[in-house]
C-alpha atoms as a PDB file:
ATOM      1  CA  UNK A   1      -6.881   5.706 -39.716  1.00  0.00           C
ATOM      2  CA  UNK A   2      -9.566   4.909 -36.588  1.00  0.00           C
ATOM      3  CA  UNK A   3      -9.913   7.678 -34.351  1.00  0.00           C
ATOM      4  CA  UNK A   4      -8.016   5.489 -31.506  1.00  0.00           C
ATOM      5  CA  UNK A   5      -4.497   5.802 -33.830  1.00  0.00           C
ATOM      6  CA  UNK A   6      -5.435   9.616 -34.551  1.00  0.00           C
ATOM      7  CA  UNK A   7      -5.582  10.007 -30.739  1.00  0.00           C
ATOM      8  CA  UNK A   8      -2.536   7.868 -30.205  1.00  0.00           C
ATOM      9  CA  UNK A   9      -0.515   9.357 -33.160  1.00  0.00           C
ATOM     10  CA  UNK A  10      -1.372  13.109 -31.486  1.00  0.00           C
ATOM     11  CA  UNK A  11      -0.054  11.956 -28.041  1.00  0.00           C
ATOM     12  CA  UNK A  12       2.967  10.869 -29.340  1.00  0.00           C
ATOM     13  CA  UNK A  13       3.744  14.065 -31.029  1.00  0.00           C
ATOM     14  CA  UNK A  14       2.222  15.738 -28.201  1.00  0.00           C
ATOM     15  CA  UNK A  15       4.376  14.338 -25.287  1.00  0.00           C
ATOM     16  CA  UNK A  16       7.117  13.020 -27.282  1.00  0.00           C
ATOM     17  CA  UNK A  17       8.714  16.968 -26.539  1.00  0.00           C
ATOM     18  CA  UNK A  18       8.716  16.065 -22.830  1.00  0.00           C
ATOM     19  CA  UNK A  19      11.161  13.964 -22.738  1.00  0.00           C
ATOM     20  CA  UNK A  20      14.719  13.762 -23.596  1.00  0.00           C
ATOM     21  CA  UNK A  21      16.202  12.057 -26.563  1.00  0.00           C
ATOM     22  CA  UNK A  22      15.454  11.145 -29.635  1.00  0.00           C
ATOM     23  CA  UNK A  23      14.149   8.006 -29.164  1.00  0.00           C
ATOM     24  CA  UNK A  24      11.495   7.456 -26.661  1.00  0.00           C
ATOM     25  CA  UNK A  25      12.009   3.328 -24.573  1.00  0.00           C
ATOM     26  CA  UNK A  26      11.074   1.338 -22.205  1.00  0.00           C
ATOM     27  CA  UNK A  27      13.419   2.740 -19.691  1.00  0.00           C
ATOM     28  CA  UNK A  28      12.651   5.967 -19.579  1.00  0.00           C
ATOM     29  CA  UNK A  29       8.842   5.795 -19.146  1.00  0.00           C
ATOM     30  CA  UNK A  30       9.087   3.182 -16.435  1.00  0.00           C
ATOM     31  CA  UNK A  31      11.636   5.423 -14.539  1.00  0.00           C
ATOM     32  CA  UNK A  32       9.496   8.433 -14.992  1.00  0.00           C
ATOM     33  CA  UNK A  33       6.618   6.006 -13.263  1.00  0.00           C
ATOM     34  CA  UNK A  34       8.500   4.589 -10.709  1.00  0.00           C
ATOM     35  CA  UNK A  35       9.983   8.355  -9.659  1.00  0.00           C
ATOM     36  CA  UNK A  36       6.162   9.563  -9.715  1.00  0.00           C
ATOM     37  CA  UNK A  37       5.270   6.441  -7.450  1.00  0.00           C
ATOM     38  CA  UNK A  38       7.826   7.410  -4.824  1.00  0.00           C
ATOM     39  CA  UNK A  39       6.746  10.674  -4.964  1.00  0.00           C
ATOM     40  CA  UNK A  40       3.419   9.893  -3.868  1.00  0.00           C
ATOM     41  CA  UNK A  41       4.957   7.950  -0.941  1.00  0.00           C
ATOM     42  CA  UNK A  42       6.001   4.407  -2.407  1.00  0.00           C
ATOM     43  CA  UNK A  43       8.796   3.200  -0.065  1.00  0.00           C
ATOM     44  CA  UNK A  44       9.766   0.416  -2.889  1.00  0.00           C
ATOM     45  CA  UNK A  45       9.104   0.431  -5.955  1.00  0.00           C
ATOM     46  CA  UNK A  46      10.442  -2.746  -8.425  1.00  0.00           C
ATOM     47  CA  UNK A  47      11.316  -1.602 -11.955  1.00  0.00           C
ATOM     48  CA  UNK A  48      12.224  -4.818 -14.085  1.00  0.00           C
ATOM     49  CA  UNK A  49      12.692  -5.808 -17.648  1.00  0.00           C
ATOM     50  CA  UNK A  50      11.846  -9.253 -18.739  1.00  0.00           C
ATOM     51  CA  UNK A  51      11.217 -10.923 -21.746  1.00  0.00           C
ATOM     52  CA  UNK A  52      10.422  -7.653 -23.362  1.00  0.00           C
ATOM     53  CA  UNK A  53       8.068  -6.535 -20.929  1.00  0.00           C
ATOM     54  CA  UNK A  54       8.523  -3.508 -18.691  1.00  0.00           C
ATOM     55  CA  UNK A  55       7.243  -3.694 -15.422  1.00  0.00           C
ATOM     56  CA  UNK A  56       7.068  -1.016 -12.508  1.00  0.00           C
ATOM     57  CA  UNK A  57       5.882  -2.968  -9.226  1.00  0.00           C
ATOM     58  CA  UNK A  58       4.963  -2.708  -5.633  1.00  0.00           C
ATOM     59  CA  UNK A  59       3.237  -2.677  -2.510  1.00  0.00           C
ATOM     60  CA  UNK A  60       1.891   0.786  -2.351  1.00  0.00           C
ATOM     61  CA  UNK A  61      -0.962   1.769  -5.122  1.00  0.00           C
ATOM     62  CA  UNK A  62       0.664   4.466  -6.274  1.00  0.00           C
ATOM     63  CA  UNK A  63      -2.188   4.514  -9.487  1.00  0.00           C
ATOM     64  CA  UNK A  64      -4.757   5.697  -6.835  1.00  0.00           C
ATOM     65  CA  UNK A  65      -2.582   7.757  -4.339  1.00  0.00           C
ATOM     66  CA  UNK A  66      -3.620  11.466  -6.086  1.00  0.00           C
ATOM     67  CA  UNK A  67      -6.472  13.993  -5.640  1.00  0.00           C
ATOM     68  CA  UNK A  68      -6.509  14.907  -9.405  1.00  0.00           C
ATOM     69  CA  UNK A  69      -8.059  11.528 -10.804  1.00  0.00           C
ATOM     70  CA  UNK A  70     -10.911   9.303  -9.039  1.00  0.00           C
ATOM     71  CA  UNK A  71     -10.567   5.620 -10.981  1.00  0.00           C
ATOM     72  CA  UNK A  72      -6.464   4.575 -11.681  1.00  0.00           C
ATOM     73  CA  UNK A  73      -8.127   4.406 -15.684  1.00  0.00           C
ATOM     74  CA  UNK A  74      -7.648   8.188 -16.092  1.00  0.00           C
ATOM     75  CA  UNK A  75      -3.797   8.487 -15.930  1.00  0.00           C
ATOM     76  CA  UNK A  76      -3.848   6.477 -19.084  1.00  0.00           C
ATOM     77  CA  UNK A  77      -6.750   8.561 -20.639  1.00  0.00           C
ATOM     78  CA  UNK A  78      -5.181  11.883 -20.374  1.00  0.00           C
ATOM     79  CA  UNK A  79      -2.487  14.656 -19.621  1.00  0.00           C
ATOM     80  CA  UNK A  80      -3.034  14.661 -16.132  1.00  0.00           C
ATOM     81  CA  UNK A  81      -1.276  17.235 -13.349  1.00  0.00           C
ATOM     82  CA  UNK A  82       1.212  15.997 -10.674  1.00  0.00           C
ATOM     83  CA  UNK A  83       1.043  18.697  -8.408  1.00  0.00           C
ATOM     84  CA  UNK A  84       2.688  16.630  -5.741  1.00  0.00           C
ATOM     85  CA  UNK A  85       5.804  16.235  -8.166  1.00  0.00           C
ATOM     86  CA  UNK A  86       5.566  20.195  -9.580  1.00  0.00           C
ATOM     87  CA  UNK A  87       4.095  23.345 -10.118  1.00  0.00           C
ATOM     88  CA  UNK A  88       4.100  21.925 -14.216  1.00  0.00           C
ATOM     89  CA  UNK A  89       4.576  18.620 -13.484  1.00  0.00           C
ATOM     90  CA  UNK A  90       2.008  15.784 -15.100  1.00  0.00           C
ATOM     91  CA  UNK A  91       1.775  12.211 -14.365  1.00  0.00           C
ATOM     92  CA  UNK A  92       4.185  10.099 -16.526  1.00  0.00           C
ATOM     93  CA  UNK A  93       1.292   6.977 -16.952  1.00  0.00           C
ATOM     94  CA  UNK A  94      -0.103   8.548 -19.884  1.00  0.00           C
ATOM     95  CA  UNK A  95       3.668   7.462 -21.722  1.00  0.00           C
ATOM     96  CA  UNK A  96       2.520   4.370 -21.702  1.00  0.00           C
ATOM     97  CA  UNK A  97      -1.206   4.620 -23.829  1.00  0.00           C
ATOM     98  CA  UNK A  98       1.385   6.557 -26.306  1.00  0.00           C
ATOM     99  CA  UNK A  99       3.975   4.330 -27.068  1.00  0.00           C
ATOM    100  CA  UNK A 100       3.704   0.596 -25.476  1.00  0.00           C
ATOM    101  CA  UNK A 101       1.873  -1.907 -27.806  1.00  0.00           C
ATOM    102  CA  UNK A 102       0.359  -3.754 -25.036  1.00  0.00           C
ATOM    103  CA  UNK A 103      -0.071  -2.827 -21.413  1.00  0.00           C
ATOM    104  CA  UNK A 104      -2.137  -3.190 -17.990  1.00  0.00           C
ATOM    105  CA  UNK A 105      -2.329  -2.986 -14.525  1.00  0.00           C
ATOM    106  CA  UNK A 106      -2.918  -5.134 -11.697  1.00  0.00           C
ATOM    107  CA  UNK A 107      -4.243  -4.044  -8.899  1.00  0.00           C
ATOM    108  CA  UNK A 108      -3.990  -7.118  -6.322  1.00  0.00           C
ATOM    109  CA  UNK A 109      -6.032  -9.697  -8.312  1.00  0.00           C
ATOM    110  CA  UNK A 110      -8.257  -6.738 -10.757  1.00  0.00           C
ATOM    111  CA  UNK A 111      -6.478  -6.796 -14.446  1.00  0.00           C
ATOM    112  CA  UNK A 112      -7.284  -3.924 -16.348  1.00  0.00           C
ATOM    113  CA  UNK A 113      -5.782  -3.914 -20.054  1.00  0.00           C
ATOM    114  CA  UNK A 114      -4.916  -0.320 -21.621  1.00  0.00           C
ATOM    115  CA  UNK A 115      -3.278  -1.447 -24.806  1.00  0.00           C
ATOM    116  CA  UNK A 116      -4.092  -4.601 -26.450  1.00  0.00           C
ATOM    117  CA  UNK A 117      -5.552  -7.536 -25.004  1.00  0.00           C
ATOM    118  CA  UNK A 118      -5.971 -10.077 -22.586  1.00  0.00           C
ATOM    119  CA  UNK A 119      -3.395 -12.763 -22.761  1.00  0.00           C
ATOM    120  CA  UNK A 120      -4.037 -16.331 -22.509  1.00  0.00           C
ATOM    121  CA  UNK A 121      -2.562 -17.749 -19.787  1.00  0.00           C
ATOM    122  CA  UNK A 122      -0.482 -16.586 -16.449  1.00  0.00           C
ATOM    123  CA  UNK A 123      -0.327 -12.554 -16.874  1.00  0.00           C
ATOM    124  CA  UNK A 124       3.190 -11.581 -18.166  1.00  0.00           C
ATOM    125  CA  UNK A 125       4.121 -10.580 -14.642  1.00  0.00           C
ATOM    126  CA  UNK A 126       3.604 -13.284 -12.503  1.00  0.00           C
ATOM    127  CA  UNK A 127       6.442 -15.188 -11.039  1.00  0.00           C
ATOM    128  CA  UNK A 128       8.823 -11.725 -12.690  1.00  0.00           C
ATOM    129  CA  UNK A 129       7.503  -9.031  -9.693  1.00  0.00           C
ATOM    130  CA  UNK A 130       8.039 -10.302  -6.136  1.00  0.00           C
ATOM    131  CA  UNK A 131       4.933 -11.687  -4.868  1.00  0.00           C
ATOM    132  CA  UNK A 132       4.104  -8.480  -2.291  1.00  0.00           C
ATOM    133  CA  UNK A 133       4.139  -6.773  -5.119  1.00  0.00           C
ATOM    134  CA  UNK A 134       0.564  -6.262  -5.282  1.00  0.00           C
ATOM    135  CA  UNK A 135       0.540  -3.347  -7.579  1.00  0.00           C
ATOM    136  CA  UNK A 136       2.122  -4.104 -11.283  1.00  0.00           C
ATOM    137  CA  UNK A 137       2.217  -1.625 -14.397  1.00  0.00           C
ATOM    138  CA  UNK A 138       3.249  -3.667 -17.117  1.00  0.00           C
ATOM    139  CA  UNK A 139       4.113  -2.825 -20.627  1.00  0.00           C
ATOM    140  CA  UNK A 140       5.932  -3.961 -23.707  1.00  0.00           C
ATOM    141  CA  UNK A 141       7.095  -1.559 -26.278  1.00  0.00           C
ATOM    142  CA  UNK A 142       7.397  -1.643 -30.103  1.00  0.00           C
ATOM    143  CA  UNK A 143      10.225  -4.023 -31.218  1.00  0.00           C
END
């Protein structure tokens, strides 16, 4: 096992007490996002699910909007606080470096992959998102 599935595999267990259910999907973690992004002052925020991709869109950069991180990268690197949510609260990005198979985000035209690769090709977003939506979390889960 490589020390990236060691970390994964502990971050699953880790956060998978967090949230309700049994099962863990694509809905929840992009709600949990999108709530977060509103929180830090997104007045729209797009949640849609398209050819098994999940993405959470808009025209606010919600990634960059808190104190408690200085590059978006670190949301999907760690357990990070949302003090602007709770007391206890903790920013719901890191869901996605546990469970999704493949992910990124797009900030205006800067693609930076968390899980996976680069695709070939148009990015799985484009022509999905409306086009102000400048600001795209996208990721597919395990089938």
């Amino acid at each position: 096992m490589s020390d990236d599935e060691e970390s994964r595999g502990f971050l699953r267990r880790r956060l998978a007490g967090m949230l309700p259910g049994e099962r863990i999907g694509g809905t929840q973690i992009a709600e949990n996002v999108a709530f977060g992004a509103a929180v830090l002052g997104a007045g729209h925020v797009e949640l849609v699910d398209h050819g098994g991709w999940w993405f959470v869109a808009s025209e606010f950069n919600w990634l960059a909007a808190s104190k408690v991180h200085s590059r978006e990268a670190e949301l999907f690197e760690a357990i990070l606080p949302f003090p602007e949510q709770s007391p206890t609260g903790h920013r719901a990005e890191i869901y996605v470096t546990a469970f999704a198979d493949e992910a990124y985000f797009r900030i205006g035209d800067a693609v930076t992959w968390i899980r996976g690769s680069a695709v070939n090709g148009p990015l799985p977003d484009v022509g999905v998102v409306p086009p102000w939506c400048i600001n795209v979390l996208a990721f597919r889960m395990p089938t």
